[in-house]
Protein backbone atom coordinates (compact mmCIF):
# COMPACT_ATOMS: atom_id res chain seq x y z
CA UNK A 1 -15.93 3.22 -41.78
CA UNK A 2 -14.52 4.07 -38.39
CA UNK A 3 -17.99 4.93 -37.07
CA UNK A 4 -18.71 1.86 -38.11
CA UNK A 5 -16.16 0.18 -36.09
CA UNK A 6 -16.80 2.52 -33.07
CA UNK A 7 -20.50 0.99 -33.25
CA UNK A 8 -19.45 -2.59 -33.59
CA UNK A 9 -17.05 -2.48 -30.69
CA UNK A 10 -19.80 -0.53 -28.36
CA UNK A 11 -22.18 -3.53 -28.50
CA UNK A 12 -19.59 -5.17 -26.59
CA UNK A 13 -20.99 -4.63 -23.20
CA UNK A 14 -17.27 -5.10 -21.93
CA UNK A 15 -16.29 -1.97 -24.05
CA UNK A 16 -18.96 0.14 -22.73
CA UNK A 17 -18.00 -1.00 -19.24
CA UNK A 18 -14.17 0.31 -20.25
CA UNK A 19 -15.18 3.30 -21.39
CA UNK A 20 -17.86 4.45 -18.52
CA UNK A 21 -15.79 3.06 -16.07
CA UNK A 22 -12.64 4.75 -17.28
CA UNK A 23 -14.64 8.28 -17.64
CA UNK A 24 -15.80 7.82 -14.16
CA UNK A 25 -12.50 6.74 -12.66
CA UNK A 26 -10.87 9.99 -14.18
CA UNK A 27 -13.90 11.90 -12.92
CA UNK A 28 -13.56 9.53 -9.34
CA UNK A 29 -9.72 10.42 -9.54
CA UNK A 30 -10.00 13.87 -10.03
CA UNK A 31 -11.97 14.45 -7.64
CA UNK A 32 -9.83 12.89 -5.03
CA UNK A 33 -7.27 14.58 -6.33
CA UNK A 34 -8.93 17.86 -5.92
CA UNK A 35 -10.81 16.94 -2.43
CA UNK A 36 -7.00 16.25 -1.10
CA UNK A 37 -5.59 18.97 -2.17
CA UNK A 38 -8.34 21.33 -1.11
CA UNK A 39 -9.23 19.94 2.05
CA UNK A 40 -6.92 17.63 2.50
CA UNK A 41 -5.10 19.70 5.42
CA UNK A 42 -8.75 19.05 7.26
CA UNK A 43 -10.33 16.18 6.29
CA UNK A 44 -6.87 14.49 5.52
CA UNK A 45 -6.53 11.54 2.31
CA UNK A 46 -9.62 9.30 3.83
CA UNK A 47 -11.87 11.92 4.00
CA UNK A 48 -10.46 12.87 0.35
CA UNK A 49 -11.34 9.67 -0.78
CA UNK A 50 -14.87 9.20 0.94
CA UNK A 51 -16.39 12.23 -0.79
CA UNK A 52 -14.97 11.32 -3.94
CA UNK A 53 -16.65 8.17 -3.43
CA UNK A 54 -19.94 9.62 -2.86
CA UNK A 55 -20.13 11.38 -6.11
CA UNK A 56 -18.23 8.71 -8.10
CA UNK A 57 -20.85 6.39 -7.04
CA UNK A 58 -24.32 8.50 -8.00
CA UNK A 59 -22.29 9.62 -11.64
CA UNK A 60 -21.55 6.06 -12.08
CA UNK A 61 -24.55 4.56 -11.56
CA UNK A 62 -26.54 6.87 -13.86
CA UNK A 63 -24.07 6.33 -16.74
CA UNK A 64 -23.58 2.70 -16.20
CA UNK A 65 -27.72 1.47 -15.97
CA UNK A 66 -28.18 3.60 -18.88
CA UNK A 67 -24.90 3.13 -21.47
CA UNK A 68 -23.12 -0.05 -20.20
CA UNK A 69 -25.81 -2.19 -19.07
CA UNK A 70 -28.79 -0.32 -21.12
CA UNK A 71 -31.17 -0.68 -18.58
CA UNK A 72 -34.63 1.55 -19.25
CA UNK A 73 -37.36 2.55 -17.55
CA UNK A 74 -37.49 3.65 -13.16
CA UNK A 75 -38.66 0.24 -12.65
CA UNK A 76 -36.46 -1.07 -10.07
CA UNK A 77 -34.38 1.77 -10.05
CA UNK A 78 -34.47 2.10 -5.95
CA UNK A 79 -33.19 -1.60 -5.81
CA UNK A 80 -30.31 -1.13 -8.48
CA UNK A 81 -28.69 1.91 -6.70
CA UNK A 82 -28.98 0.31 -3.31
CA UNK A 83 -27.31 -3.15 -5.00
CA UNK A 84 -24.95 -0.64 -7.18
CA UNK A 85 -23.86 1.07 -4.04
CA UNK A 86 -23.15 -2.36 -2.55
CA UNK A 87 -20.56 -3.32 -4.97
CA UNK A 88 -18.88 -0.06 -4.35
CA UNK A 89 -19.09 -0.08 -0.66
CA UNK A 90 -16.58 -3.30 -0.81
CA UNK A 91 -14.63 -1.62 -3.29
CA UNK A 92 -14.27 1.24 -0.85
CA UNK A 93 -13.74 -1.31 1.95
CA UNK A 94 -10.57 -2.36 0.03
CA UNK A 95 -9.54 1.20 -0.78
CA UNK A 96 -9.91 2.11 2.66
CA UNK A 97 -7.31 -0.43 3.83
CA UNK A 98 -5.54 -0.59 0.66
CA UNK A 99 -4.66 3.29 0.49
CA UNK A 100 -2.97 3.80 4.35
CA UNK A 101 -0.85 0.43 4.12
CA UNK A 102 0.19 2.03 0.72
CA UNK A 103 0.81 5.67 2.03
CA UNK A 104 1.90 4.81 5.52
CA UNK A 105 3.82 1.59 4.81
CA UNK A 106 5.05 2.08 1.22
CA UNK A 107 5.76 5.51 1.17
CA UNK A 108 3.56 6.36 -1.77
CA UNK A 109 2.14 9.48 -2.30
CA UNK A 110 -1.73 9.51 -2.07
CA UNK A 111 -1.81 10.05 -5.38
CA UNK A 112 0.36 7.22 -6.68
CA UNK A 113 -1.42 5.10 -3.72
CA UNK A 114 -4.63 5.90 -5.20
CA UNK A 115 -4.03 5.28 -9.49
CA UNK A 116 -2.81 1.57 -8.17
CA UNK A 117 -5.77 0.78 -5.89
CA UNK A 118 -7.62 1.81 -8.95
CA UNK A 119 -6.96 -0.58 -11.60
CA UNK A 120 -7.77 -3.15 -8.51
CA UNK A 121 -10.83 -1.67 -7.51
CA UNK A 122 -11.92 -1.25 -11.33
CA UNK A 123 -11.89 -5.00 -11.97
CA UNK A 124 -13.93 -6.03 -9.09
CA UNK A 125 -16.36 -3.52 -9.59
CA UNK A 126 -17.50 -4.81 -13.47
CA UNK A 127 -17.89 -8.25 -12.03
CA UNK A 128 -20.20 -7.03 -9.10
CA UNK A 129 -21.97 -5.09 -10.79
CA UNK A 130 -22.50 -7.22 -13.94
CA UNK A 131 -23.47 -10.34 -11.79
CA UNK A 132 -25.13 -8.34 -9.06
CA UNK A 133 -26.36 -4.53 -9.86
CA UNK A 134 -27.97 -4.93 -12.63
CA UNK A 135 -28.95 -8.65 -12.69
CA UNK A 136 -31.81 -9.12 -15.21
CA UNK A 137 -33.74 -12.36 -15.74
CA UNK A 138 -32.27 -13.62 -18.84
CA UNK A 139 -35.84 -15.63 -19.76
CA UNK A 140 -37.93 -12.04 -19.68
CA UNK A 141 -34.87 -9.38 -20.26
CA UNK A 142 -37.39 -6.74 -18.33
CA UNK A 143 -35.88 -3.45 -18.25
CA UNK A 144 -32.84 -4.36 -20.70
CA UNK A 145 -33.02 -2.56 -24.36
CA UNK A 146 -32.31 -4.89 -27.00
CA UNK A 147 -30.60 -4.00 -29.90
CA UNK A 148 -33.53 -2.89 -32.08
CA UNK A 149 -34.23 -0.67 -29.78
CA UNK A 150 -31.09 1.10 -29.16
CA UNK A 151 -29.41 1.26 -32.38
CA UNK A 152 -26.80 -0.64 -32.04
């Protein structure tokens, strides 16, 4: 019965966006976290955040075209990463001004700085990317599984 329900929520493309999203942004926190504190003497919290960014973005992408927005097949898989990174360059555009004025301003910690600009971040991101990143015709569907096909 519960896998059941499990099943019925995930073919609610909003759930698997929740869930992806929120493994990545632990996995996209964390690795700020762990960037800052490592080389944060060096590269300081920007530089923290800018190679967290880089790997958020590639683990993202491959878990979001396959799980959240089920897309199959390499076919325009050149074109999705280079719209995918898009959405996440202006979401790092707003973290990058967002996260000083925070630390330097507020007085936040990079850490608390960060978890806010997160949850701001994490809402723009599932509108560009379900409008723009992986944009499918809706009269051919090419490259979208359909539910026969997935199991769901």
């Amino acid at each position: 019965m519960i896998q059941r329900q499990i099943r019925s929520l995930m073919r609610d493309e909003r759930v698997r966006f929740l869930v992806v999203g929120g493994t990545n942004t632990v996995v996209g926190y964390g690795l700020f976290l762990l960037f800052d504190f490592v080389f944060g003497d060096v590269i300081g919290y920007i530089g923290s955040l800018y190679l967290s960014y880089v790997l958020a973005v590639v683990i993202a992408f491959v878990l979001h075209r396959r799980f959240t927005f089920r897309i199959v097949g390499s076919h325009n898989l050149i074109v999705d990463f280079a719209r995918f990174a898009s959405v996440y360059i202006v979401s790092l555009a707003i973290n990058t001004v967002a996260l000083p004025l925070l630390v330097e301003f507020a007085g936040l910690t990079p850490a608390v700085a960060q978890a806010i600009v997160v949850v701001v971040t994490t809402l723009i991101s599932y509108v560009g990317h379900k409008w723009f990143s992986f944009r499918r015709s809706t009269k051919t569907g090419v490259g979208i599984e359909s539910p026969a096909t997935t199991g769901a």
